[in-house]
C-alpha atoms as a PDB file:
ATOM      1  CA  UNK A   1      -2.668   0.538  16.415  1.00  0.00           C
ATOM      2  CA  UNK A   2      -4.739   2.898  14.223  1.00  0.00           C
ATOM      3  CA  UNK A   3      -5.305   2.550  10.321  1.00  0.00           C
ATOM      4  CA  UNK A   4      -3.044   4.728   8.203  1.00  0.00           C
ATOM      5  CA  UNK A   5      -5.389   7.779   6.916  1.00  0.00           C
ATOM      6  CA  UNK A   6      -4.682   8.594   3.593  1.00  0.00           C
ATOM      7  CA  UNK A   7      -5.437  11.389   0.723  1.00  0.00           C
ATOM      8  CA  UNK A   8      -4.606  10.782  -2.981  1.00  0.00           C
ATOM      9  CA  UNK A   9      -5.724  13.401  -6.035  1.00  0.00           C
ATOM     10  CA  UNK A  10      -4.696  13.385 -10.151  1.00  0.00           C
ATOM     11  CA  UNK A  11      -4.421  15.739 -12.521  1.00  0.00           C
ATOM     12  CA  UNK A  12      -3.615  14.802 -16.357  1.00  0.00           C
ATOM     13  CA  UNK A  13      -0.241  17.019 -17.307  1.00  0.00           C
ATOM     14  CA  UNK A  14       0.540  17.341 -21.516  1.00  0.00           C
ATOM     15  CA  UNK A  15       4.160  16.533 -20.600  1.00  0.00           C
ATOM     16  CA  UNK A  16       5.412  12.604 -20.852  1.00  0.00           C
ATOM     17  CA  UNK A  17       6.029  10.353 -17.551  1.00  0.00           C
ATOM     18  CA  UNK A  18       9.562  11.171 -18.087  1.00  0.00           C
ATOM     19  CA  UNK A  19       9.720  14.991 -17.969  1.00  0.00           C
ATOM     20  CA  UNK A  20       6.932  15.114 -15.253  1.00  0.00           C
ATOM     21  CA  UNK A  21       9.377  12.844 -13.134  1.00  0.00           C
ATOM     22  CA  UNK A  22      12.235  15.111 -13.770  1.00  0.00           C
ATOM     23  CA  UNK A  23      10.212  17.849 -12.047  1.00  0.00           C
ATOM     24  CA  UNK A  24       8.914  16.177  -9.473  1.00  0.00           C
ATOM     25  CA  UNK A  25      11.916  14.432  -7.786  1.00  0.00           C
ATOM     26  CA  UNK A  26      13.947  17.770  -7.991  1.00  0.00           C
ATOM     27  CA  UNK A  27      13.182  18.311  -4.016  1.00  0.00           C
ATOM     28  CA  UNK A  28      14.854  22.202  -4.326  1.00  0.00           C
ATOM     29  CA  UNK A  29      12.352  22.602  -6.335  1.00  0.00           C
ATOM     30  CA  UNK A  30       9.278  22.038  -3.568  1.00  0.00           C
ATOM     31  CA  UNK A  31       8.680  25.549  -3.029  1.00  0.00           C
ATOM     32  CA  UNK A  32       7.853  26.232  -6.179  1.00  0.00           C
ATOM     33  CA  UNK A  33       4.269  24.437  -5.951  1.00  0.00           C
ATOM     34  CA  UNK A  34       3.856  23.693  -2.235  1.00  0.00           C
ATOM     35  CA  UNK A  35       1.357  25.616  -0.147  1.00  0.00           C
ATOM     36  CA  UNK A  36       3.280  24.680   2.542  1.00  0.00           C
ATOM     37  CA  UNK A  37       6.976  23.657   2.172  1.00  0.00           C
ATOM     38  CA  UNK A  38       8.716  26.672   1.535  1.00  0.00           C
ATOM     39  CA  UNK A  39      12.313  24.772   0.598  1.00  0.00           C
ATOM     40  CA  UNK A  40      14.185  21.784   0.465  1.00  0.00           C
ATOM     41  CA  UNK A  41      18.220  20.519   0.306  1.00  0.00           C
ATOM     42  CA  UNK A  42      19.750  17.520  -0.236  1.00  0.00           C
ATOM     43  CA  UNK A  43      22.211  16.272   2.207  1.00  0.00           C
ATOM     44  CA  UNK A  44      25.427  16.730   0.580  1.00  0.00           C
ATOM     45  CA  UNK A  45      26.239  14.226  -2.206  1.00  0.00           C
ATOM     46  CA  UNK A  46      22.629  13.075  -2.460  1.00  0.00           C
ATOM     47  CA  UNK A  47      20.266  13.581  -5.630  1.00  0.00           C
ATOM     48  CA  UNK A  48      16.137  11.719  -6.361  1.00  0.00           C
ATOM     49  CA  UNK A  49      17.396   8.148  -5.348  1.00  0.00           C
ATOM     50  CA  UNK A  50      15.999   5.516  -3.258  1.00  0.00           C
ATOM     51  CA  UNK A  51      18.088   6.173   0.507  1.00  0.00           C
ATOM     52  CA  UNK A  52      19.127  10.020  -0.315  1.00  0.00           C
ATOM     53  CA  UNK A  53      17.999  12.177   2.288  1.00  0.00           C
ATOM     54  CA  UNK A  54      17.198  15.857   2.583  1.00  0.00           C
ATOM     55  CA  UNK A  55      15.529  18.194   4.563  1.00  0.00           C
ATOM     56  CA  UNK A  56      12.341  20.747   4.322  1.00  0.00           C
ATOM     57  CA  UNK A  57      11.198  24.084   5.674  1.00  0.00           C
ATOM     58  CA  UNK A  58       7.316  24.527   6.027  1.00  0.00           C
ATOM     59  CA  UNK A  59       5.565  27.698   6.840  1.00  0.00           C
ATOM     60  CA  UNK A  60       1.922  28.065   8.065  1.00  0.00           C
ATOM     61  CA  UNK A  61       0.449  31.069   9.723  1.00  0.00           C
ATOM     62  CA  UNK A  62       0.611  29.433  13.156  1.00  0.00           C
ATOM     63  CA  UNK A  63       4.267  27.506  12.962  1.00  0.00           C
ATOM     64  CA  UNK A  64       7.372  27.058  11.300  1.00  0.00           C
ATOM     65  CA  UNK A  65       9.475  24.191  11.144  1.00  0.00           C
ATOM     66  CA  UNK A  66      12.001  21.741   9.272  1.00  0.00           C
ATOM     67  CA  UNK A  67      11.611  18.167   8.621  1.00  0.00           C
ATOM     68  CA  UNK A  68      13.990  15.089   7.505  1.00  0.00           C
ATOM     69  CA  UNK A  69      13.038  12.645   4.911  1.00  0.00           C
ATOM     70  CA  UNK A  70      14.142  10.109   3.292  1.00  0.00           C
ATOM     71  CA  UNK A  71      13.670   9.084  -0.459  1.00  0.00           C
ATOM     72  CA  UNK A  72      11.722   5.381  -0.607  1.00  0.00           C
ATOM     73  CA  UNK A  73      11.016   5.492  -4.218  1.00  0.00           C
ATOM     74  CA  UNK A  74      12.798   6.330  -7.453  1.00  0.00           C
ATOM     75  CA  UNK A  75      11.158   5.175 -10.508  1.00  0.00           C
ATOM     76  CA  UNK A  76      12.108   7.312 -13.258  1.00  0.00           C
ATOM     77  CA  UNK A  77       9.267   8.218 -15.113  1.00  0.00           C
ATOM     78  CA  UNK A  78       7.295   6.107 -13.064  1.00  0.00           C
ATOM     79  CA  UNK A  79       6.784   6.875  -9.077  1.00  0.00           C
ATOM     80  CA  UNK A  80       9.467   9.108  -6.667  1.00  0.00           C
ATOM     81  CA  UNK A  81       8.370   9.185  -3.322  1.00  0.00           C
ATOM     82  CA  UNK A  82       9.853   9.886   0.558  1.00  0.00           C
ATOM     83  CA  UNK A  83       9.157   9.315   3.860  1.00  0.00           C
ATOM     84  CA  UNK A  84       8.901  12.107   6.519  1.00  0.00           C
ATOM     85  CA  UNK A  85      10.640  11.368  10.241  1.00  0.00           C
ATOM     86  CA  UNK A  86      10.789   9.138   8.495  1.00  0.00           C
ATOM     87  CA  UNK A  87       8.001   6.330   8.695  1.00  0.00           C
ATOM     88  CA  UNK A  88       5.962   8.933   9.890  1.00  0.00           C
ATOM     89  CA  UNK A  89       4.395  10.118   6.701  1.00  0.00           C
ATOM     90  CA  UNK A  90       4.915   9.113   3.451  1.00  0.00           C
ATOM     91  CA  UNK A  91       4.510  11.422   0.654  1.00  0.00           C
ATOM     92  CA  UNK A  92       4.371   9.847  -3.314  1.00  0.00           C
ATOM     93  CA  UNK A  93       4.159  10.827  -6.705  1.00  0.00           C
ATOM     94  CA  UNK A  94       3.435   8.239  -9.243  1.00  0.00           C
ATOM     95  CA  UNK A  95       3.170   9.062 -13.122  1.00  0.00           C
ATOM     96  CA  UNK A  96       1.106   6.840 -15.706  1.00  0.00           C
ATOM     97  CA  UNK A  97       0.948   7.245 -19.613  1.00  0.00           C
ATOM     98  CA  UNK A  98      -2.501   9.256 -20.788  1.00  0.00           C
ATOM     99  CA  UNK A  99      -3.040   9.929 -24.599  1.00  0.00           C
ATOM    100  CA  UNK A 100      -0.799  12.519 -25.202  1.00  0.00           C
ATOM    101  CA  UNK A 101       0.660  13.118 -21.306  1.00  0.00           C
ATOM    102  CA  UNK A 102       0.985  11.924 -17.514  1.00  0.00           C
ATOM    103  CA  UNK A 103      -1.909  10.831 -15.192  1.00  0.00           C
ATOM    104  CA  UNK A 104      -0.080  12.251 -11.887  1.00  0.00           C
ATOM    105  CA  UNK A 105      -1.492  11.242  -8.627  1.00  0.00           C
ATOM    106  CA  UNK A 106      -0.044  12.697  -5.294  1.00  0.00           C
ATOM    107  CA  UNK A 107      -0.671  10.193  -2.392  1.00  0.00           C
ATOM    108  CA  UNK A 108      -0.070  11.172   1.344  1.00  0.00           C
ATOM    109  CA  UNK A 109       0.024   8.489   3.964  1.00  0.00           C
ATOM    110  CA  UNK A 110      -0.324   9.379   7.538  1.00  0.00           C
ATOM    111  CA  UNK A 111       1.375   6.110   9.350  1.00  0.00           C
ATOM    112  CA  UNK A 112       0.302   4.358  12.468  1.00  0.00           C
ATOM    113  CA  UNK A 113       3.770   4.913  13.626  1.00  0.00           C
ATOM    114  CA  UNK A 114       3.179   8.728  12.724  1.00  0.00           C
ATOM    115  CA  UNK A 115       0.065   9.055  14.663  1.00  0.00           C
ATOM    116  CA  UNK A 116       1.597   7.275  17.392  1.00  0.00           C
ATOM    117  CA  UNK A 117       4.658   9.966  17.527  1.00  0.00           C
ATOM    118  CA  UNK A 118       1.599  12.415  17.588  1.00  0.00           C
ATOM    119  CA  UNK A 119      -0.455  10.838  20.895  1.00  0.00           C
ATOM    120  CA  UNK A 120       3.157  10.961  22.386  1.00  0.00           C
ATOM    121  CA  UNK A 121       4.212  14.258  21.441  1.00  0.00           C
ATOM    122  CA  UNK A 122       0.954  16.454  21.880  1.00  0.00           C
ATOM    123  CA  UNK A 123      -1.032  14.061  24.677  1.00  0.00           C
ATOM    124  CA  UNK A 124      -4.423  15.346  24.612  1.00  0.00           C
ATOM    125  CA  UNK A 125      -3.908  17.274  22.362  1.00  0.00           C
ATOM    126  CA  UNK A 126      -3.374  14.683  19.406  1.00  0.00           C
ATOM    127  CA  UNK A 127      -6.313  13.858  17.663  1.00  0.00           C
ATOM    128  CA  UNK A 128      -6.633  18.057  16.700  1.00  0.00           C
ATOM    129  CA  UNK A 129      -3.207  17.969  15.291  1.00  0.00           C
ATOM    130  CA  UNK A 130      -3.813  14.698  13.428  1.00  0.00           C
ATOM    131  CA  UNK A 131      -7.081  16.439  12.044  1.00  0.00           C
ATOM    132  CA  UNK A 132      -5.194  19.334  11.240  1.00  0.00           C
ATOM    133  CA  UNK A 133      -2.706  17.384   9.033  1.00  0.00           C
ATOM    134  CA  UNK A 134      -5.170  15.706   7.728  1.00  0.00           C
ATOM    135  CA  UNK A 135      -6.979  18.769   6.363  1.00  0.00           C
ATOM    136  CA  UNK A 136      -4.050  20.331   5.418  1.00  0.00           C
ATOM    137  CA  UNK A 137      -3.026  17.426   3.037  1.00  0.00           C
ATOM    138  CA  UNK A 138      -6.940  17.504   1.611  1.00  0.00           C
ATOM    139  CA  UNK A 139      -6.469  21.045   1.033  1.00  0.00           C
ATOM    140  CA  UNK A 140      -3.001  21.176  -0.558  1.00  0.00           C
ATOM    141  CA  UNK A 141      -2.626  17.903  -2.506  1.00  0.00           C
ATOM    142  CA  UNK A 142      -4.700  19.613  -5.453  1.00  0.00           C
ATOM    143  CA  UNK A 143      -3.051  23.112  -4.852  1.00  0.00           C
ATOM    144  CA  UNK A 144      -0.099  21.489  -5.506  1.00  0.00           C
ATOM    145  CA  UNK A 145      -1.453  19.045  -8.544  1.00  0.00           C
ATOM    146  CA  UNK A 146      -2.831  22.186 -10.373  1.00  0.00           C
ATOM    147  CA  UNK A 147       1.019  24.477  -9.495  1.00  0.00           C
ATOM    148  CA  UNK A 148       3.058  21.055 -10.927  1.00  0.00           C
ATOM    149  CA  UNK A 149       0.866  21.064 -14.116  1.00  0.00           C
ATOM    150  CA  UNK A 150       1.111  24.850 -14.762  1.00  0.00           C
ATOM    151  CA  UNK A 151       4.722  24.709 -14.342  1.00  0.00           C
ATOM    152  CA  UNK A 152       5.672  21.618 -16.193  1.00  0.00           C
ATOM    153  CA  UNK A 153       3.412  22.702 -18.859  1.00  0.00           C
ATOM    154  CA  UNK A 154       4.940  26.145 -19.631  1.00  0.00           C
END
């Protein structure tokens, strides 16, 4: 089985761990500073807690599609994070006290078990799609760092 590949960026935010939390695990609120996931909804009766569930619409030029995650961490103030297919790839925030704000990191882990649902699902085919996640998640983490700190900072 191959090594997860992973991606993680920062960016400080003048905001405190709490109210950078409150932002991040609102999951409607994904479109607002995604490059990529246009929307997301809670399953009915679910909210940001460990076990909720919800699903996502993501637009590139070549595709559109929807995904189903579940929520694997909800720290207030401190980490929310999900899990795409899930297990497939796992997607984290995690906040940290600096000076007078948040240190926030954005971590993306692209499972074993994910890239093993890729080799299955696009044959030959595989290792240009993982590449192409990969790059996508290089490209977007600090696109999406830079939107979260302009909006929580307004």
């Amino acid at each position: 089985m191959s090594a997860p590949l992973t991606f993680a960026d920062s960016i400080h935010v003048d905001a405190d761990p709490a109210s950078v939390y409150a932002v991040v695990s609102d999951v409607t609120r994904t479109g607002e500073w995604s490059p990529t996931c246009q929307e997301c909804w809670w399953d009915e009766g679910q909210g940001p807690r460990a076990g909720a569930w919800f699903t996502g619409r993501n637009v590139t030029a070549e595709r559109e599609w929807k995904t189903r995650s579940q929520v694997v961490v909800a720290d207030p103030g401190a980490a929310f994070g999900w899990s795409v297919g899930p297990g497939r790839v796992v997607w984290t925030y995690r906040m940290e006290p600096s000076g007078d704000g948040t240190l926030l990191s954005e971590s993306w882990e692209f499972t074993p078990e994910g890239q093993a649902y890729f080799a299955e699902r696009f044959g030959e085919h595989a290792a240009a799609q993982i590449a192409a996640r990969t790059a996508a998640a290089r490209e977007d983490i600090p696109v999406t760092l830079a939107a979260l700190k302009r909006i929580i900072e307004q």
